[in-house]
Every structure is written in C-alpha cells, then in structure tokens.
Protein backbone atom coordinates (compact mmCIF):
# COMPACT_ATOMS: atom_id res chain seq x y z
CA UNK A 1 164.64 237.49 41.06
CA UNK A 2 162.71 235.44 43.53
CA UNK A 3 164.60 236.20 46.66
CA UNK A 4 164.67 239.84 45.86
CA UNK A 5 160.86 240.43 44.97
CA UNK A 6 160.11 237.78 48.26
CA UNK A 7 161.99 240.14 50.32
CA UNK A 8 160.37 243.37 48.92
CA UNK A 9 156.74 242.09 49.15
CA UNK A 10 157.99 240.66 53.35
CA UNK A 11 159.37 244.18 54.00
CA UNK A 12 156.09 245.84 52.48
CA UNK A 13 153.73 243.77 54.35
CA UNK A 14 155.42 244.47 57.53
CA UNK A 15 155.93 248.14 57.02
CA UNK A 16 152.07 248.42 56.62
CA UNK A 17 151.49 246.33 59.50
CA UNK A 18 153.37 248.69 61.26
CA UNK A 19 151.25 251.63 60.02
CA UNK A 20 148.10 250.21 61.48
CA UNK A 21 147.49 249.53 57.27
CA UNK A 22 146.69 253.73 57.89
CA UNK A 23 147.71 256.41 55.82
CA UNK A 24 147.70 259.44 53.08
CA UNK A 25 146.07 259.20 50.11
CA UNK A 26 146.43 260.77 47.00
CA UNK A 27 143.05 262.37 46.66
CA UNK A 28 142.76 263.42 50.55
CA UNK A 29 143.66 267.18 50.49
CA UNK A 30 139.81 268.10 51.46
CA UNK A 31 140.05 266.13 54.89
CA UNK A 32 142.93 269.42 55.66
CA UNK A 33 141.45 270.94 58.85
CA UNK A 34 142.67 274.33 57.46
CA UNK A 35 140.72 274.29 54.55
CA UNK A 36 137.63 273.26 56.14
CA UNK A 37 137.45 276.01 57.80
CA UNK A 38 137.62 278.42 54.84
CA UNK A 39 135.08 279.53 52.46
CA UNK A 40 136.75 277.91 49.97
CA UNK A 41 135.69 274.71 51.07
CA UNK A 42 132.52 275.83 49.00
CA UNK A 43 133.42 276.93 45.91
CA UNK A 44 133.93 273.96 43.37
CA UNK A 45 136.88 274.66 41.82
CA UNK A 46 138.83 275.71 45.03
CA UNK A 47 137.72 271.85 45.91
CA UNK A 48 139.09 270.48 42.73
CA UNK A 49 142.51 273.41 42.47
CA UNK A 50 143.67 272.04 46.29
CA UNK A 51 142.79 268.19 45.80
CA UNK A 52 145.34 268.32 42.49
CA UNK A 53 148.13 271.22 44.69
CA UNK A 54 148.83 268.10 46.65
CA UNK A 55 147.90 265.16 44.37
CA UNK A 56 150.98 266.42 42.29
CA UNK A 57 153.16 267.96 44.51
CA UNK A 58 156.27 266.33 44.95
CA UNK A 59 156.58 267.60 48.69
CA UNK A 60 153.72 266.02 51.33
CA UNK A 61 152.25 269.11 52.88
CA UNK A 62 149.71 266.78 54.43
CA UNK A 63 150.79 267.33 58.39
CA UNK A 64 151.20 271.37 57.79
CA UNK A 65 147.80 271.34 56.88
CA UNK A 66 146.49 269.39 59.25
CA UNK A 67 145.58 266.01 56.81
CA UNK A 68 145.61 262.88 58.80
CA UNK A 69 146.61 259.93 58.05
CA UNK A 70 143.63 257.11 58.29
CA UNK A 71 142.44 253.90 57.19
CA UNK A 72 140.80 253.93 53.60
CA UNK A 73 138.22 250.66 53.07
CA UNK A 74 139.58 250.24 49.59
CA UNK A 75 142.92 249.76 50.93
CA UNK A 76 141.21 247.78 54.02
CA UNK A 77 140.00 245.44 51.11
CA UNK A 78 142.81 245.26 48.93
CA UNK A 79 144.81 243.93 51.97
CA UNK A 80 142.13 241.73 53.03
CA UNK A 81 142.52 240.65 49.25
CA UNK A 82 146.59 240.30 49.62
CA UNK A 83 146.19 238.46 52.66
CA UNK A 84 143.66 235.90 51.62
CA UNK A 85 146.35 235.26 48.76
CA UNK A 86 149.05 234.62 51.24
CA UNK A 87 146.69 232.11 52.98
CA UNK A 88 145.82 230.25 50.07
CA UNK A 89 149.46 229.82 49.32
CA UNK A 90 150.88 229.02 53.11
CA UNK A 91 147.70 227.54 54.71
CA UNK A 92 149.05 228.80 58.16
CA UNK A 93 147.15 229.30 61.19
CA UNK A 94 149.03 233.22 61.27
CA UNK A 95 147.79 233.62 58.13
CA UNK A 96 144.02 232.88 58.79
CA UNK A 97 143.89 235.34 61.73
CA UNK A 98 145.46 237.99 59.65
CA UNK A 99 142.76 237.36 56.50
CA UNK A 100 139.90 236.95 59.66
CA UNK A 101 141.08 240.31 61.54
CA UNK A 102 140.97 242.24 58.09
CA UNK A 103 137.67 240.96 56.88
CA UNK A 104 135.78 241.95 60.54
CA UNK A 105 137.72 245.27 60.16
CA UNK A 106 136.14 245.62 56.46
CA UNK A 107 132.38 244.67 57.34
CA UNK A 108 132.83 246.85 60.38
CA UNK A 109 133.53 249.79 58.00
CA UNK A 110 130.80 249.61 56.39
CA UNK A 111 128.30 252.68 55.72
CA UNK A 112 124.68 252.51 57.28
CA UNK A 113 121.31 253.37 56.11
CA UNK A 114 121.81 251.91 52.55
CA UNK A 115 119.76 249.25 51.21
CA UNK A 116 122.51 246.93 50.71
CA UNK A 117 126.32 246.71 52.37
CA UNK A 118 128.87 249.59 50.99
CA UNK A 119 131.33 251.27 51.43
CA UNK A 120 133.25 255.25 50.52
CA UNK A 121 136.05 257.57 50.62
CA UNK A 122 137.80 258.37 53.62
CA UNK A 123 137.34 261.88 52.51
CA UNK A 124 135.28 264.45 50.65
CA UNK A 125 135.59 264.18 46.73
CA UNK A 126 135.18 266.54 44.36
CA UNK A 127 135.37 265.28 40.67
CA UNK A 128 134.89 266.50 37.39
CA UNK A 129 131.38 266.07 37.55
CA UNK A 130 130.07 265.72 40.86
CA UNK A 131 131.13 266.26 44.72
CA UNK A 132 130.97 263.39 47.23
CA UNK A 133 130.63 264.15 50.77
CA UNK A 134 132.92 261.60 53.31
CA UNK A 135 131.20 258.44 53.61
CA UNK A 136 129.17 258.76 50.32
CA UNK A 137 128.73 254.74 49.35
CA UNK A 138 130.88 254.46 45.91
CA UNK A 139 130.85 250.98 43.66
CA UNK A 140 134.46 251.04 43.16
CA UNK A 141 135.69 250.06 46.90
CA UNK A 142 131.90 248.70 47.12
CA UNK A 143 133.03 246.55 44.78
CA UNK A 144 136.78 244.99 46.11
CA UNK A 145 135.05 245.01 49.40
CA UNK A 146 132.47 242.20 47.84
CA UNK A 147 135.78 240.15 45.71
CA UNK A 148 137.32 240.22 49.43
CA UNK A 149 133.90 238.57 50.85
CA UNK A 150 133.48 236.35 48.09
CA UNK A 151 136.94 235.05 48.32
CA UNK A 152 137.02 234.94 52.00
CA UNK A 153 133.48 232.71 51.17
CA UNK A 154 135.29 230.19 49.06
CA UNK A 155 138.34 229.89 51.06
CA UNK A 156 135.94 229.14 54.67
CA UNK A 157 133.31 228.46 53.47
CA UNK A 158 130.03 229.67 51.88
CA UNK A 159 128.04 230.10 55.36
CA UNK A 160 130.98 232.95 56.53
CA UNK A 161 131.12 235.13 54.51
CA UNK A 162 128.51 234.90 51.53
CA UNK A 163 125.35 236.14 53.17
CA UNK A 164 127.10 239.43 53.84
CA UNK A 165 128.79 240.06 50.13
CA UNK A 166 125.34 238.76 49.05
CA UNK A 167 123.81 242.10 50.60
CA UNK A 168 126.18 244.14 48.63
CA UNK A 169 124.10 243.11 45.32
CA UNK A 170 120.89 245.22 47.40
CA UNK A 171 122.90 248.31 47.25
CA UNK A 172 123.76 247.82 43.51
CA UNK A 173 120.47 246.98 42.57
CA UNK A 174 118.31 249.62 44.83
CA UNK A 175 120.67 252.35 45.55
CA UNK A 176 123.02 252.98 42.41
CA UNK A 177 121.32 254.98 39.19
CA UNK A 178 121.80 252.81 36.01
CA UNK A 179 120.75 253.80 32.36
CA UNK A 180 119.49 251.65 30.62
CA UNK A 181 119.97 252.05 26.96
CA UNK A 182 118.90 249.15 25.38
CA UNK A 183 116.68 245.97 26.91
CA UNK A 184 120.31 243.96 27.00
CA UNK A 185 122.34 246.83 28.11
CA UNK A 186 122.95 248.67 31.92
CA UNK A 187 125.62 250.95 33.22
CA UNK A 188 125.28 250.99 36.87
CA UNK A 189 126.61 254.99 38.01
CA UNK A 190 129.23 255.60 40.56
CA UNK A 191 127.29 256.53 43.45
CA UNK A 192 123.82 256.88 44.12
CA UNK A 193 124.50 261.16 44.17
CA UNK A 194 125.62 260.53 40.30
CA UNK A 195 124.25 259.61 36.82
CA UNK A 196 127.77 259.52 35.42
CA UNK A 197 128.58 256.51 32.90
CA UNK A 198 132.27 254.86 33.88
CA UNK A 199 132.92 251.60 32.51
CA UNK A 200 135.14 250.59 34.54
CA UNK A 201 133.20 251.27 37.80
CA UNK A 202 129.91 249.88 36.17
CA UNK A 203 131.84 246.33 35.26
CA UNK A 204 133.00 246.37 39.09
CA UNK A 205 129.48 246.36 39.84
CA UNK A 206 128.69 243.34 36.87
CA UNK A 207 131.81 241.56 38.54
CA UNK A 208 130.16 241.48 42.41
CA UNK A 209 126.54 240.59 40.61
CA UNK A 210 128.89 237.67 38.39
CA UNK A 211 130.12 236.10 41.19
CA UNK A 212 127.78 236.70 44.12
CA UNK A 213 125.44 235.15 41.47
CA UNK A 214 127.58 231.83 40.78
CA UNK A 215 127.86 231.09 44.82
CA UNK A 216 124.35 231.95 45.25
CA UNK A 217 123.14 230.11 42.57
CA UNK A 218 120.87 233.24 41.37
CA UNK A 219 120.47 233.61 37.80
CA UNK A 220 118.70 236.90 37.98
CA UNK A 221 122.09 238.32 39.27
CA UNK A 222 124.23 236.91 36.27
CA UNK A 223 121.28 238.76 33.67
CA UNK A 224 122.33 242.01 35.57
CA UNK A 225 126.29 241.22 34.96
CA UNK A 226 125.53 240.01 31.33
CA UNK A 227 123.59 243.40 30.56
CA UNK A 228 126.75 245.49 32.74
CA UNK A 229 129.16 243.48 30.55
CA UNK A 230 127.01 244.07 26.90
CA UNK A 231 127.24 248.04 27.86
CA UNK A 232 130.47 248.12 27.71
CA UNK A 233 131.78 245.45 25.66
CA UNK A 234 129.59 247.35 22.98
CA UNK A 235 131.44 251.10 23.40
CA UNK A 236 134.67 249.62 23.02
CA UNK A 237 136.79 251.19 20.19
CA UNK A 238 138.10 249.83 16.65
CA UNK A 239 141.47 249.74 18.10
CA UNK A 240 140.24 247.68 21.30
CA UNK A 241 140.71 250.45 23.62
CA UNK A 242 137.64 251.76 25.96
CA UNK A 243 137.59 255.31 27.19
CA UNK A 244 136.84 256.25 30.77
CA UNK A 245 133.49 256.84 30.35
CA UNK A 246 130.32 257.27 27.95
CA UNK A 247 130.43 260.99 27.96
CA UNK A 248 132.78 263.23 25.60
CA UNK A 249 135.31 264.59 28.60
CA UNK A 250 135.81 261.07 29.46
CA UNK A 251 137.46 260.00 26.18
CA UNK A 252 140.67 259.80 27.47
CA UNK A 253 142.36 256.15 28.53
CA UNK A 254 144.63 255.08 31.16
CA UNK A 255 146.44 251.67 32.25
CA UNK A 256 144.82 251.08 35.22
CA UNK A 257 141.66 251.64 34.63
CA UNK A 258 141.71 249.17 31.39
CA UNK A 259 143.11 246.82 33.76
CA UNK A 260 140.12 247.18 35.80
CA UNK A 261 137.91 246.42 32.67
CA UNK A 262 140.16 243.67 31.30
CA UNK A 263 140.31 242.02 35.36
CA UNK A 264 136.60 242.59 35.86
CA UNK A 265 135.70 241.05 32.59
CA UNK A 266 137.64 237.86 33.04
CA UNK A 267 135.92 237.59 36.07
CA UNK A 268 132.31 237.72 34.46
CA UNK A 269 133.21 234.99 31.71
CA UNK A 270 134.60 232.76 34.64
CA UNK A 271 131.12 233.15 36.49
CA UNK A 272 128.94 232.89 33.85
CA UNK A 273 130.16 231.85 30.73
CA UNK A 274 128.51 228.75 31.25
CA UNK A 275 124.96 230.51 31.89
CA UNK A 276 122.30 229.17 29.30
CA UNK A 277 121.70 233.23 28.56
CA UNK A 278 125.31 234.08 28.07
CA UNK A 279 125.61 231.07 25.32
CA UNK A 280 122.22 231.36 23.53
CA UNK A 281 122.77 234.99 23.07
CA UNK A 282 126.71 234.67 21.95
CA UNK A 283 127.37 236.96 24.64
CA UNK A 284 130.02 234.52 25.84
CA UNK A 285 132.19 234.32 22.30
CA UNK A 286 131.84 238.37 22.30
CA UNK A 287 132.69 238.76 25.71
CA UNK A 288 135.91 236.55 25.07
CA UNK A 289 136.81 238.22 21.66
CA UNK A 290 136.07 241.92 23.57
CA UNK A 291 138.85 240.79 26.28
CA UNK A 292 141.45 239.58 23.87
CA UNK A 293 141.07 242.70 21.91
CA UNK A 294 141.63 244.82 24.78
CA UNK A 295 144.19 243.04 25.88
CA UNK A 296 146.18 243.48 22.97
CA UNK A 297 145.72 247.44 22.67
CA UNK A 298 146.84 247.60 26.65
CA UNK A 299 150.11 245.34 26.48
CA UNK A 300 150.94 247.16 23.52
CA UNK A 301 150.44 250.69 24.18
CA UNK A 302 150.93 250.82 27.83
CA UNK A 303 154.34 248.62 28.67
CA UNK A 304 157.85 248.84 27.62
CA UNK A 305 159.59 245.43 26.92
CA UNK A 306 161.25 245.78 30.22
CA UNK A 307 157.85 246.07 32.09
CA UNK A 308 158.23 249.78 32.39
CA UNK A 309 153.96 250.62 32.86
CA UNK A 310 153.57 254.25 31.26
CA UNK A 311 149.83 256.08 32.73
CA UNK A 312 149.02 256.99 29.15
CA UNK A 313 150.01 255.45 25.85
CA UNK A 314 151.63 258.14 24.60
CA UNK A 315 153.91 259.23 27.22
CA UNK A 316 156.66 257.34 29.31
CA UNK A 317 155.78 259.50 32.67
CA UNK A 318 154.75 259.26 35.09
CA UNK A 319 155.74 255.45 35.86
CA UNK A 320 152.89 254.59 38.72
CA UNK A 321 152.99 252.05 41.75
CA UNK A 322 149.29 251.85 41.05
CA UNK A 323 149.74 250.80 37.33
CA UNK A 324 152.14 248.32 37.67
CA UNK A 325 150.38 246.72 40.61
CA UNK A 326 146.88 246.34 38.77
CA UNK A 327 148.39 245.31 36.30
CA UNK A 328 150.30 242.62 37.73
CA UNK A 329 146.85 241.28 39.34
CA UNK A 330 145.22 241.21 35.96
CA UNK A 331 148.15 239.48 34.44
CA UNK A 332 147.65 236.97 37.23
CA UNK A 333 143.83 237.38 36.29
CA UNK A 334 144.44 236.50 33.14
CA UNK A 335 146.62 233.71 32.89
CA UNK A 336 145.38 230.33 30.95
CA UNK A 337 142.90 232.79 28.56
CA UNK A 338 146.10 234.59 27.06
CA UNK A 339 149.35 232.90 26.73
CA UNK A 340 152.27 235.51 28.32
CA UNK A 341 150.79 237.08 30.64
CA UNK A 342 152.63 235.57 33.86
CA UNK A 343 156.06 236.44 31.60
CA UNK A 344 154.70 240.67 31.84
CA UNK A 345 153.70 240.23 35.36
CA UNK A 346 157.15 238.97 36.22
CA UNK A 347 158.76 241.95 34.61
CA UNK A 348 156.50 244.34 35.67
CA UNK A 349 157.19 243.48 39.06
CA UNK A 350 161.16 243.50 38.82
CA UNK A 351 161.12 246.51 37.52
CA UNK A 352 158.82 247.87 40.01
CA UNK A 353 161.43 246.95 43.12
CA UNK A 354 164.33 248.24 40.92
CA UNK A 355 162.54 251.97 40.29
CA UNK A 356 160.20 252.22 43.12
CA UNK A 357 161.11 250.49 46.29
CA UNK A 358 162.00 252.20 49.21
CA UNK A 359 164.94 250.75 51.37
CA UNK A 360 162.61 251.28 54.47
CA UNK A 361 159.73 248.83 52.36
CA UNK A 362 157.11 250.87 51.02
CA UNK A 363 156.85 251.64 47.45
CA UNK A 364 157.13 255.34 46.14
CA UNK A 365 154.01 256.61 44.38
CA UNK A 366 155.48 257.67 41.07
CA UNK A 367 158.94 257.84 38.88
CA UNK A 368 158.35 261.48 37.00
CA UNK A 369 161.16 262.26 34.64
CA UNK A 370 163.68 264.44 36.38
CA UNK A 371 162.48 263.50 39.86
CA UNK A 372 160.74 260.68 42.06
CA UNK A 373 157.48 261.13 44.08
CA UNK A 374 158.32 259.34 46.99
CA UNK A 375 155.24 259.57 49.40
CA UNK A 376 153.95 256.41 50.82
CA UNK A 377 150.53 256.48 49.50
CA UNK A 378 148.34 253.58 51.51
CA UNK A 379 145.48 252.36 49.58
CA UNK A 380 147.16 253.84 45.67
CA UNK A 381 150.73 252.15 46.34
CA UNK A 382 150.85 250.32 49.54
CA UNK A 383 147.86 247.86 49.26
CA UNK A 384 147.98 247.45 45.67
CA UNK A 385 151.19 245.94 45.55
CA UNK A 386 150.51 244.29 48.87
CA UNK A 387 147.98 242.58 46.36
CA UNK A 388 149.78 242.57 43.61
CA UNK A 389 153.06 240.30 44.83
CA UNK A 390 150.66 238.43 47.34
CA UNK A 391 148.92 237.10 43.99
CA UNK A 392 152.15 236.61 42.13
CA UNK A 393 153.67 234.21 45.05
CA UNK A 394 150.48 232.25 45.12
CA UNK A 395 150.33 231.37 41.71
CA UNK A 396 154.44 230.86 41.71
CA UNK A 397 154.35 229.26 44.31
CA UNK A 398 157.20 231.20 45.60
C-alpha cells in the first residue's frame, strides 16, 4: 500500500508542478469569454443554468468557450498547506523553498481595500442566494489562506508569518456580516455582499480567530471562536448531523462539508480548550461531545467499509476526489480524540488511487455510476489530495 499511494501522491505533486499549480475549476463556467459577452450574463438564472451545464458535464467544454485555465488562491493555499506537510516530514532545504515560494505567491494574491487580508474566487459566482463578482473576499479560502500562515508561523517562526494571518482576523471582524442571536452565539456570513448563515464557512472563520488567538496570545479572539463554535454546535441535529446552513433550503448535508465542521472544530478545542471561558462555561465538554457526535453520524452514513466516500448519505454516487480528500485530512485531524480514524484515512486513500487516479497523475473529479468524470479539476481534486496524502505521509511517516 505504501509504495503505491507514495508513488501516486510523487506523480500528483509533480503533475501540478508542471501545471504552474493552474487550472479549471468546477464552478468557473462564468469566466467563458463567450458568455460574457451575452445578455445572459445578466439574468440570474442563465448565471446559475451555465455554471451547473459544465459543473456536470462529463465533457470539458472549457477551451470552446473560451474558459481559461488559472490559479485559484484556495488551491494556492491548499498546496501551500500540502507542502508545509512535506516539510515537516523531510526537513529538506527543497522543501522549504517550495513551502516559501507558495506562501509569497498566497499573500501576493491577496485582495486590496479590505480592512483585513482576504482572499476570492477566481471567477464570478452565482449561488443560490447571492452573486459574487471575481475577486469578492469570501471566508472559506480567507480562511485556508490564514491555517497556511499560521502553520507556516509555527514551522519558521512566529515573526514570519503571524503578523500577516493576524490581519486576516480585521477582515473577519470589520468586513464579514454576523448575526448575532444570542449574547454567546455568532455566525460570521460568507462574504461581506451576504447575510447568509453556513456553518461550515462561519466555523472556518472561528478556526482562523482559534488559532490566530492562541499564537497571539489574544483572548478577545478565542471569545469570538467560542461564540462561532456555540452557534453551531447548538443547531446540530438529534442524529448528530448539521445541515448546510440556518435557513430552510439549506437543510440538506454533504460529506465534505461536515468534514469541514468536524476539522474546524477540532481545531477550536485544540486552541482553546484550555481558555478559562471555554471551561467555566462547559463550552469545552459540549464542544467535545458535539464533535464525537458528528463524527459518528459522518463515518456512518457517508463511507462504505472499503472507504468508498458517497456525497450524500443516501446515495453511493457520485464518489468525489474532493470527499475523500477532506476527509482524509480530518481523519488525520482527528486522530488521538477518536480511536480509528487513521484506519478510514488509510482506506479512503487506497481506494481513492484504485478508482480515481489517472496514469498521467492527477486525480479524476468524480466516479458516477455508468461513467467517470475525468477532468483534472485544480483547487476541487488536485490540491486537496495534494493535501490530503501530504498529511497522511507526515503523520506515517512514510
């Protein structure tokens, strides 16, 4: 198993390296120079009715329609994140100019004329309930771009690094929208264009204010992370499960987003569990008995016994890079709090090179059930399980 998964995650990195870590992306259709210059580039659901024609084709139209392919600062992050892993593990000078050549290309990307460092899309994006111009700042790749930082700040040192990522709390805290239900309670929006209530996206932000808080030393920022994690430790359901968000066309639930609430809020306890707030309060015991909950629900409902990681719970397709990937890196996340994990993470991965890897060394985007989607998505396949294997051969040891 070793050789096979250390060859995979060698011929990844490389292939991306060869890329220019540039690419498509699943949600890119607006940046088509044909349909910019169309009316329909107006009309809301002509937005949404092209972004899904090519998120689910099975054929990449991209080039015909004049979609280029381009660096995404998620991705830039999640490599950044992958490579930091790598360095950890190896400790070789190659290594450090790799993390140090990602990390300058990360803070360069950054958008201006925010409060606080952040970073967008790569592309206009229209969702369900709101459109986001290119280059509108979002908390999601806000917030991998401020683990990256943070890491990057504990590897080298705190004087790097940690003044920058500390910026990125600014933006959270004077540009995002947050309701504020309850006086121990926040839900930080997506963007500050939004007022929309996604747990996932609002524990991101609790996770940068957790940890930029604990190198810091500012106890101010761990109240804001207790009151993101209390929001949404609080709407989780009877059978552990969270929705996607607080209103009622966001009930649904996915893998990889409860990844991102299971991976966030490990983070949170490991930053400030020890906080004199967090145990007065109990907020530390509930926090812990929220995670093990949810846990539960998502290894049960979302992974065959081989490692097979199904979208929904109630359906085997599609099989995603993106799922398995996150949730090998919360597996990883997890490991110590919840005996097994490293045992799912293994699996996961195997079966991810058996039904997804491409000879040439990317990974296909998704196994549907008479056919396989095999465009090399950057930041939803690529750089995930760039991060995904990095983190399972540094805590192997491979």
């Amino acid at each position: 198993m070793a050789i096979d998964l250390t060859r995979a995650h060698q011929d990844l990195w490389q292939w991306c390296r060869r890329q220019g870590f540039a690419g498509y992306d699943p949600y890119d259709a607006l940046n088509s120079r044909w349909f910019q210059v169309t009316s329909f580039k107006r009309w809301r659901w002509a937005r949404l009715a092209w972004t899904q024609f090519h998120k689910r084709s099975p054929v990449n139209f991209r080039s015909l329609v004049g979609i280029p392919r381009e660096r995404n600062a998620k991705g830039i992050a999640l490599f950044a994140l992958a490579a930091l892993a790598e360095y950890r593990r190896s400790q070789t000078k190659e290594a450090e100019t790799e993390v140090r050549e990602l990390l300058d290309d990360l803070m360069w990307m950054r958008l201006k004329g925010f409060k606080g460092a952040a970073w967008g899309y790569n592309f206009d994006w229209q969702s369900r309930s709101f459109f986001a111009p290119r280059g509108t700042p979002m908390v999601v790749p806000t917030a991998f771009a401020a683990r990256a930082l943070c890491e990057a700040a504990e590897v080298f040192g705190h004087e790097e690094y940690l003044p920058f990522a500390r910026t990125i709390c600014d933006f959270i805290l004077n540009d995002l929208n947050r309701s504020e239900e309850t006086d121990t309670e926040v839900c930080f929006s997506y963007s500050p264009l939004d007022q929309t209530r996604v747990f996932n996206a609002s524990l991101l932000a609790g996770e940068t204010l957790a940890v930029v808080g604990r190198l810091t030393g500012e106890a101010s920022l761990a109240d804001w992370a207790m009151r993101a994690a209390h929001y949404v430790i609080r709407r989780q359901r009877a059978d552990g499960s969270w929705s996607y968000g607080g209103d009622d066309y966001q009930s649904w639930a996915d893998n990889f987003h409860t990844a991102f609430i299971l991976g966030s809020l490990s983070r949170i306890i490991d930053a400030i569990g020890s906080e004199p707030g967090a145990v007065a309060t109990g907020l530390f015991d509930e926090m812990d008995n929220s995670l093990r909950r949810g846990y539960e629900f998502w290894q049960e409902s979302f992974f065959l016994d081989n490692g097979w990681p199904k979208y929904f719970r109630d359906r085997l397709y599609p099989a995603d890079a993106h799922s398995a990937a996150s949730a090998i890196v919360t597996l990883v996340e997890l490991r110590g709090r919840i005996p097994g994990t490293m045992i799912l993470a293994d699996k996961i991965a195997q079966w991810s090179i058996e039904n997804l890897h491409d000879s040439r060394g990317y990974f296909h985007y998704q196994r549907r059930r008479f056919y396989t989607v095999r465009i090399p998505y950057m930041r939803w396949s690529q750089a995930w399980m760039a991060y995904a294997l990095a983190r399972l051969f540094e805590v192997r040891r491979v």
